[in-house]
N, C-alpha and C. Protein backbone atom coordinates (compact mmCIF):
# COMPACT_ATOMS: atom_id res chain seq x y z
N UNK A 1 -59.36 -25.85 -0.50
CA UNK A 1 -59.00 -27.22 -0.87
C UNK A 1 -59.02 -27.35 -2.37
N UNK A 2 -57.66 -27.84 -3.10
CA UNK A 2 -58.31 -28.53 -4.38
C UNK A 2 -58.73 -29.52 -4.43
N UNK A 3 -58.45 -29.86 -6.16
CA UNK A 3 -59.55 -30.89 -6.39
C UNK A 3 -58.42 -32.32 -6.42
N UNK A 4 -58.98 -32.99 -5.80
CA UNK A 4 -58.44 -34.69 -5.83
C UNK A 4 -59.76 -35.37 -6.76
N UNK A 5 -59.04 -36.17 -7.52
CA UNK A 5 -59.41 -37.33 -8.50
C UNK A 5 -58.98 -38.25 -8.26
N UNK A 6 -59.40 -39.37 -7.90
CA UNK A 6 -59.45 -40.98 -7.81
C UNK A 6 -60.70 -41.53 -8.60
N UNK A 7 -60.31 -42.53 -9.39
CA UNK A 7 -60.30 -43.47 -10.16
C UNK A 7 -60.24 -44.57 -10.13
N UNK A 8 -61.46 -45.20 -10.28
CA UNK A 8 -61.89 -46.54 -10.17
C UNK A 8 -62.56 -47.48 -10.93
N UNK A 9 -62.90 -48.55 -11.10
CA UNK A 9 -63.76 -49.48 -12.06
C UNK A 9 -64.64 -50.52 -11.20
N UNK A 10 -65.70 -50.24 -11.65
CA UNK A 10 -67.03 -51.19 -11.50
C UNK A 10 -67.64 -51.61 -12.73
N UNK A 11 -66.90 -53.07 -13.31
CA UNK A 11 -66.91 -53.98 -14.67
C UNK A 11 -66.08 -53.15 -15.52
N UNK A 12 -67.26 -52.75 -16.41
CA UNK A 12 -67.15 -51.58 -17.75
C UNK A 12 -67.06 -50.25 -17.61
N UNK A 13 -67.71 -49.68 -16.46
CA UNK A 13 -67.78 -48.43 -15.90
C UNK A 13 -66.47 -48.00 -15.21
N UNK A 14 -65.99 -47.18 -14.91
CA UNK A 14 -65.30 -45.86 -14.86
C UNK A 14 -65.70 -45.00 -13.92
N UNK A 15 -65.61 -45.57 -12.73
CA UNK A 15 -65.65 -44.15 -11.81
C UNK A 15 -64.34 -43.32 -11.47
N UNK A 16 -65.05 -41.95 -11.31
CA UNK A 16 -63.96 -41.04 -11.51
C UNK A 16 -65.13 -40.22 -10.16
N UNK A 17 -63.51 -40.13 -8.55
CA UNK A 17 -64.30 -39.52 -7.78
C UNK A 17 -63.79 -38.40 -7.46
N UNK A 18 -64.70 -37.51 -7.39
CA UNK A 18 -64.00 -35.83 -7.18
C UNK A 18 -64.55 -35.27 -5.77
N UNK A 19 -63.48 -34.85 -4.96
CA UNK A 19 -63.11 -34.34 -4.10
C UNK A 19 -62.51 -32.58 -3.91
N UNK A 20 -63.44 -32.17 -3.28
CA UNK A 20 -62.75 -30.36 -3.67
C UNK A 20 -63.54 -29.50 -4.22
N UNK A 21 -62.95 -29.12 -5.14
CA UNK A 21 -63.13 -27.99 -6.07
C UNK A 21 -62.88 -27.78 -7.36
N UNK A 22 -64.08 -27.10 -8.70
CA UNK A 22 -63.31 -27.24 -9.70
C UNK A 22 -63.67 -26.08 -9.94
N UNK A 23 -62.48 -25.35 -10.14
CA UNK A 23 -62.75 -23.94 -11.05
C UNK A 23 -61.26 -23.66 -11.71
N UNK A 24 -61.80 -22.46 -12.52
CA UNK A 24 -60.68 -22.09 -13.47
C UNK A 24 -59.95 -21.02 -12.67
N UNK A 25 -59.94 -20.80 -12.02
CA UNK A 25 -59.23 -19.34 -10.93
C UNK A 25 -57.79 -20.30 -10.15
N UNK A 26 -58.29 -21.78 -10.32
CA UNK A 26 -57.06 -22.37 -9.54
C UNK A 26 -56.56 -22.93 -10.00
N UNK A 27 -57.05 -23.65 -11.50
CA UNK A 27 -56.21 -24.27 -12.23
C UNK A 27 -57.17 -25.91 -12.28
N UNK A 28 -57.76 -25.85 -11.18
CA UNK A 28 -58.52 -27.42 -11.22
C UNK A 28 -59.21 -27.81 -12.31
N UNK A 29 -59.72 -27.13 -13.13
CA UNK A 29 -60.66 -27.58 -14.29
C UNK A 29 -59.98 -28.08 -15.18
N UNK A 30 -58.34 -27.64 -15.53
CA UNK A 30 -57.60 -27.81 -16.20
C UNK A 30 -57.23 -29.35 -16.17
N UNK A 31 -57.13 -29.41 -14.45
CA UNK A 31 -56.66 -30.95 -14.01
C UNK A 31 -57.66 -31.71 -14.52
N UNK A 32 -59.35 -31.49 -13.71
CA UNK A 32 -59.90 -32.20 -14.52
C UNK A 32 -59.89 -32.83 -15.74
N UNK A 33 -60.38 -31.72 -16.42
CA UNK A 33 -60.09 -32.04 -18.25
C UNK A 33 -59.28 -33.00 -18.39
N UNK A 34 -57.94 -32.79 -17.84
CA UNK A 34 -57.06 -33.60 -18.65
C UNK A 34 -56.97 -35.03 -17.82
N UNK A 35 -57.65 -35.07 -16.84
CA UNK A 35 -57.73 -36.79 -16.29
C UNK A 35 -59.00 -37.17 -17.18
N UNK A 36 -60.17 -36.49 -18.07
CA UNK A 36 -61.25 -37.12 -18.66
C UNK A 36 -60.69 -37.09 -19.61
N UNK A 37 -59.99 -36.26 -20.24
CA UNK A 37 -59.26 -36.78 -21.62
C UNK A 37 -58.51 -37.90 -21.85
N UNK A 38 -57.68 -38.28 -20.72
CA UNK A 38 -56.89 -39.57 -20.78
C UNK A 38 -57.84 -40.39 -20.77
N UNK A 39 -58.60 -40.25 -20.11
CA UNK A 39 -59.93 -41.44 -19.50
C UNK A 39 -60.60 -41.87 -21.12
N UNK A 40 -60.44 -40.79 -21.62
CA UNK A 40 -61.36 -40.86 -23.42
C UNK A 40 -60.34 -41.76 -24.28
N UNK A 41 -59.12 -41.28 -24.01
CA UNK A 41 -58.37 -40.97 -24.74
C UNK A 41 -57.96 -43.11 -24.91
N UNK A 42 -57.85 -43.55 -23.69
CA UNK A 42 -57.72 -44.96 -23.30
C UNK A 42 -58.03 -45.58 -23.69
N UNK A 43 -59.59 -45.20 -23.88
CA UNK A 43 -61.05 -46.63 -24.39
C UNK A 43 -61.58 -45.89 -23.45
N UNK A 44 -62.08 -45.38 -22.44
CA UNK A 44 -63.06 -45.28 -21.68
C UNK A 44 -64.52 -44.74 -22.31
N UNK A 45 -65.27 -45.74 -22.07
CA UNK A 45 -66.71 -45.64 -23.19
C UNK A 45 -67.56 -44.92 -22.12
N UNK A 46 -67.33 -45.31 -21.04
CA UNK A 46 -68.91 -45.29 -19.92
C UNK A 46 -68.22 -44.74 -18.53
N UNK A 47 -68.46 -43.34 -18.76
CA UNK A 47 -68.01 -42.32 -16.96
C UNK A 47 -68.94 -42.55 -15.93
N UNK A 48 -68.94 -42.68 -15.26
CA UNK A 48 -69.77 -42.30 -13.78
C UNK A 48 -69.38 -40.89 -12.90
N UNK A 49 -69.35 -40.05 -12.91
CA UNK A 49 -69.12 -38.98 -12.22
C UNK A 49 -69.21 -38.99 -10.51
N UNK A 50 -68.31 -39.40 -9.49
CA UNK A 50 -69.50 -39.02 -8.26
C UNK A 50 -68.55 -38.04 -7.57
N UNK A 51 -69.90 -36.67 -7.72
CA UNK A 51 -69.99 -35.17 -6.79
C UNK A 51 -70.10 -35.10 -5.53
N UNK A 52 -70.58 -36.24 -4.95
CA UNK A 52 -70.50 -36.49 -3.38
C UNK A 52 -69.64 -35.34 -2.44
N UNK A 53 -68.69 -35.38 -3.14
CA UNK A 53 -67.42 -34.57 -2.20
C UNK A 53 -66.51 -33.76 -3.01
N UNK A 54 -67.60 -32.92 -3.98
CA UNK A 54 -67.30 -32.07 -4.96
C UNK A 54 -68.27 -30.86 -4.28
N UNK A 55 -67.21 -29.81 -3.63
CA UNK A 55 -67.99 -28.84 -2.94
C UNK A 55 -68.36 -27.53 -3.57
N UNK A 56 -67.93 -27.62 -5.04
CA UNK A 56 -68.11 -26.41 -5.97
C UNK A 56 -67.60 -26.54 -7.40
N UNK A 57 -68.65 -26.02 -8.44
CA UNK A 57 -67.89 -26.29 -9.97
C UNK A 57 -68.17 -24.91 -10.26
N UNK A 58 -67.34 -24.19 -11.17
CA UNK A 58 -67.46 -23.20 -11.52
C UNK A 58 -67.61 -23.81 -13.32
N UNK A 59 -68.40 -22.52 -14.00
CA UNK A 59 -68.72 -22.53 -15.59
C UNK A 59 -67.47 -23.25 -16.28
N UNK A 60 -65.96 -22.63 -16.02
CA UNK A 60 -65.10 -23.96 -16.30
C UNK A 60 -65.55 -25.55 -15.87
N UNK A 61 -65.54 -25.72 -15.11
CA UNK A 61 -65.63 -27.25 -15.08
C UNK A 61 -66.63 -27.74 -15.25
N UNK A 62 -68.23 -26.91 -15.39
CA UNK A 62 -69.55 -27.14 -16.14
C UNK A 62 -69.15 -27.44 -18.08
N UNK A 63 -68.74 -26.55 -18.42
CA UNK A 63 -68.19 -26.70 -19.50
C UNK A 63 -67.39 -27.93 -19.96
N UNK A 64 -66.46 -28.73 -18.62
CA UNK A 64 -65.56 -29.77 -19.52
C UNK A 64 -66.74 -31.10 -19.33
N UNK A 65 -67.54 -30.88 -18.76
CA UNK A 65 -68.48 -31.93 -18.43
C UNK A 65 -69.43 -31.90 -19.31
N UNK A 66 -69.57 -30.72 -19.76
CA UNK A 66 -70.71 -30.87 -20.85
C UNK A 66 -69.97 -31.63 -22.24
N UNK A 67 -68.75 -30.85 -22.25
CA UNK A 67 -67.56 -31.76 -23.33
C UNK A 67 -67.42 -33.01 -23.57
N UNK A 68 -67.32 -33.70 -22.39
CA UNK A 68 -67.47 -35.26 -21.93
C UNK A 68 -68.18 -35.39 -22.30
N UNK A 69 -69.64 -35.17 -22.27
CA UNK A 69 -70.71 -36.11 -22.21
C UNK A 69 -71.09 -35.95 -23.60
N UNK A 70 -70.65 -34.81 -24.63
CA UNK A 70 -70.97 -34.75 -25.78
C UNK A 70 -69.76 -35.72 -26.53
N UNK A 71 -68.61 -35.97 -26.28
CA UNK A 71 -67.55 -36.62 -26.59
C UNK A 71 -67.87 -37.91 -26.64
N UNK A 72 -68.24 -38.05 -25.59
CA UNK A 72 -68.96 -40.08 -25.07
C UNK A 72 -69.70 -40.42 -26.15
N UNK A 73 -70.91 -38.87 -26.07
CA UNK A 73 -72.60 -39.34 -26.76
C UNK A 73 -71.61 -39.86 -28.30
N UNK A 74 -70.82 -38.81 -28.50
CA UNK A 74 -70.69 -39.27 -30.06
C UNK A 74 -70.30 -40.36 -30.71
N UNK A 75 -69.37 -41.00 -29.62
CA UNK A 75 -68.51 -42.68 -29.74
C UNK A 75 -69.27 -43.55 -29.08
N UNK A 76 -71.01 -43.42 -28.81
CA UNK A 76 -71.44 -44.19 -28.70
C UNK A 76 -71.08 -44.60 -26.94
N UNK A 77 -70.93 -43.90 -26.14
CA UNK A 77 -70.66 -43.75 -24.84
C UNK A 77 -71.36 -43.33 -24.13
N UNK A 78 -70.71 -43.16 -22.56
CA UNK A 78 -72.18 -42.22 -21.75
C UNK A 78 -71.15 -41.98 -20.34
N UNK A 79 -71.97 -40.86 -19.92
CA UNK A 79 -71.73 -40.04 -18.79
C UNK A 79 -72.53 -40.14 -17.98
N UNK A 80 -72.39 -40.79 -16.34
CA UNK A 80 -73.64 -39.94 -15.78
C UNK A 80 -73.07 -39.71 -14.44
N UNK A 81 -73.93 -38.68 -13.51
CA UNK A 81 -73.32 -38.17 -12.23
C UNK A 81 -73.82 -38.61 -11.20
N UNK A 82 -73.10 -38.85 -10.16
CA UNK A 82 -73.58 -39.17 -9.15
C UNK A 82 -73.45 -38.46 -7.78
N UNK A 83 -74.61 -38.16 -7.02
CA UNK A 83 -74.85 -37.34 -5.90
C UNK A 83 -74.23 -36.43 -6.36
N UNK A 84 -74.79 -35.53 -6.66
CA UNK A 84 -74.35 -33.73 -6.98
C UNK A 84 -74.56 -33.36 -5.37
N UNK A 85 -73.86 -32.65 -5.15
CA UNK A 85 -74.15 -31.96 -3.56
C UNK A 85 -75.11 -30.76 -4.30
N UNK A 86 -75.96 -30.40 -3.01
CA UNK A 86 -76.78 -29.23 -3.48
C UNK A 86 -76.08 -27.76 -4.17
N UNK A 87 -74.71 -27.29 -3.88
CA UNK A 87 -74.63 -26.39 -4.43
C UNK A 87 -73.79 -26.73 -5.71
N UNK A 88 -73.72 -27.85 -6.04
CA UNK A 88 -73.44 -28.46 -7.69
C UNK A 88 -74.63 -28.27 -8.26
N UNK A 89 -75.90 -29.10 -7.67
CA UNK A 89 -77.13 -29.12 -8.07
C UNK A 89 -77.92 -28.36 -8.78
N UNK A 90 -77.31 -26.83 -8.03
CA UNK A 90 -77.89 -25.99 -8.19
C UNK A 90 -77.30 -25.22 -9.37
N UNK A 91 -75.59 -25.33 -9.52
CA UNK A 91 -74.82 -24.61 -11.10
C UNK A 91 -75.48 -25.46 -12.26
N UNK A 92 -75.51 -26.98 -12.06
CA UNK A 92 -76.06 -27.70 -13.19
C UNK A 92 -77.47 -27.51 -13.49
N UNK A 93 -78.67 -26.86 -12.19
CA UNK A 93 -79.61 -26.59 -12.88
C UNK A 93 -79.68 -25.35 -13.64
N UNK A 94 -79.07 -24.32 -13.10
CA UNK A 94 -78.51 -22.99 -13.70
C UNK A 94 -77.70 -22.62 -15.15
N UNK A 95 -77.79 -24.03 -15.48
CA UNK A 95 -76.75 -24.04 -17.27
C UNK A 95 -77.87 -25.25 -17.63
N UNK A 96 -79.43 -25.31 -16.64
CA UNK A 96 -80.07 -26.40 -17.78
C UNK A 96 -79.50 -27.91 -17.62
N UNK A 97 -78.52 -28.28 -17.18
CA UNK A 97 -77.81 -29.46 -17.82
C UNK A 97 -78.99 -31.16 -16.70
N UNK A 98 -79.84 -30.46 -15.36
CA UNK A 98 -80.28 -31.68 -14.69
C UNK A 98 -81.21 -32.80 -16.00
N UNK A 99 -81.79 -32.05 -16.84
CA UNK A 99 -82.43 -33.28 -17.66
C UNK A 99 -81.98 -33.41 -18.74
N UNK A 100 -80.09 -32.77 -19.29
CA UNK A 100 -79.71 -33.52 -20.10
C UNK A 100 -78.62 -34.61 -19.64
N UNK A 101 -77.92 -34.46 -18.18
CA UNK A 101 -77.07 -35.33 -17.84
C UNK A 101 -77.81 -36.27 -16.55
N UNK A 102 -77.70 -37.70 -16.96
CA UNK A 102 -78.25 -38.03 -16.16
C UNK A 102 -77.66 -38.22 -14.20
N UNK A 103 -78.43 -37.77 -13.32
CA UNK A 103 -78.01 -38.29 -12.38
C UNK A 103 -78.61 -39.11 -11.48
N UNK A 104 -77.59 -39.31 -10.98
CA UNK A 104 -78.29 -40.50 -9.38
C UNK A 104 -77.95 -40.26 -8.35
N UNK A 105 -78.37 -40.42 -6.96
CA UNK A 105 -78.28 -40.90 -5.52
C UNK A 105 -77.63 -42.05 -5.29
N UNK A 106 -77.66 -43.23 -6.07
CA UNK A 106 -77.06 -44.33 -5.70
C UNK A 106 -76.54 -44.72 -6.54
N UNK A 107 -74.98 -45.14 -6.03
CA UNK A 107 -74.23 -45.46 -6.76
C UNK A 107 -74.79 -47.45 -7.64
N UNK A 108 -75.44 -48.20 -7.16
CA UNK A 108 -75.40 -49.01 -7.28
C UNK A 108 -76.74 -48.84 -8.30
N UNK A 109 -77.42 -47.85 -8.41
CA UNK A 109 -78.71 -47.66 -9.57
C UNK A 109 -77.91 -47.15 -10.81
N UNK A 110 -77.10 -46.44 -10.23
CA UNK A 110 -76.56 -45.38 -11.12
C UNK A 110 -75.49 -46.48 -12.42
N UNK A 111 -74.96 -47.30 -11.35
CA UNK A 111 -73.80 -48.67 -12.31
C UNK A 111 -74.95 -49.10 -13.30
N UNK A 112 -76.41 -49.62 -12.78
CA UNK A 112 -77.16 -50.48 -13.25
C UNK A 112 -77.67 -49.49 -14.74
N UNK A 113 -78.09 -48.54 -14.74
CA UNK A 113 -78.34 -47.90 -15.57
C UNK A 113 -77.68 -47.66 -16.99
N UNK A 114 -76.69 -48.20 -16.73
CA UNK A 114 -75.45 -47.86 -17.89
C UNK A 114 -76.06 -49.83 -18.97
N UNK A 115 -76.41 -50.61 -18.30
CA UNK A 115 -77.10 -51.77 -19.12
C UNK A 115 -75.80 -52.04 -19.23
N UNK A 116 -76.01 -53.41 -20.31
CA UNK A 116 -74.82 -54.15 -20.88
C UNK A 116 -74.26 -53.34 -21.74
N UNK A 117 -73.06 -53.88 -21.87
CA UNK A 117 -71.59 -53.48 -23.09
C UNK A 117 -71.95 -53.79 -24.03
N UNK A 118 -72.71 -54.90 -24.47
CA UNK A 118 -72.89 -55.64 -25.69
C UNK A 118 -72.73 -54.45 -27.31
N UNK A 119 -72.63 -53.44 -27.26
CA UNK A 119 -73.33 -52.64 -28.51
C UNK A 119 -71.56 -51.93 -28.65
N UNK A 120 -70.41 -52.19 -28.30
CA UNK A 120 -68.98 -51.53 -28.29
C UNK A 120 -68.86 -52.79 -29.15
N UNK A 121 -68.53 -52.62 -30.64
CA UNK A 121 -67.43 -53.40 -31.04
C UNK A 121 -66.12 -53.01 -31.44
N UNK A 122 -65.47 -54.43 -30.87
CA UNK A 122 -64.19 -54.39 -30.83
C UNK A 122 -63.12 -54.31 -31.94
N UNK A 123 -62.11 -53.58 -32.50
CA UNK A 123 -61.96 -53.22 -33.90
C UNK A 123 -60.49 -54.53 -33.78
């Protein structure tokens, strides 16, 4: 199976839901990337990630996520993931990344966490 991306909004937030697979052997990471780049590229300040029904990431698509979230941190943005399935769980603890990206179980902790917009000004 590849990877399907759907895209959604809750307020200010940005969910982006992945379905499949991401690796570089099929080309999916590529897709990825370039739906978070548009997503950057837009205004999108604040990602939500949910892995729910993300059945595998390979070091490509660990890599564009680490990109993201360093991309966000810098414009004053944020990334965070939601429900990693265990064998995501387990590549993101394997590159280190569980206590630099934050994640959640619930989507509705996970919205809350992101706080108010108030600190984006508008040019």
């Amino acid at each position: 199976m590849g990877l399907e991306i759907s895209i959604r909004k809750s307020d200010d937030v940005t969910i982006v839901d992945l379905r499949g697979s991401s690796t570089l052997n099929d080309g999916e990471s590529e897709l990825l990337s370039s739906h978070l780049k548009k997503l950057l590229a837009s205004g999108m300040h604040r990602l939500l990630l949910n892995l729910r029904e993300l059945t595998y990431v390979d070091s490509s698509g660990i890599g564009i996520l680490v990109a993201t979230y360093a991309s966000l941190r810098r414009q004053g943005g944020d990334l965070k993931l939601l429900s990693p399935t265990d064998r995501v769980r387990k590549v993101l603890t394997l590159f280190r990344l569980q206590n630099i990206i934050p994640s959640f179980e619930d989507e509705a902790q996970a919205l809350a966490s992101f706080g108010p917009l108030g600190y984006f000004a508008k040019s």
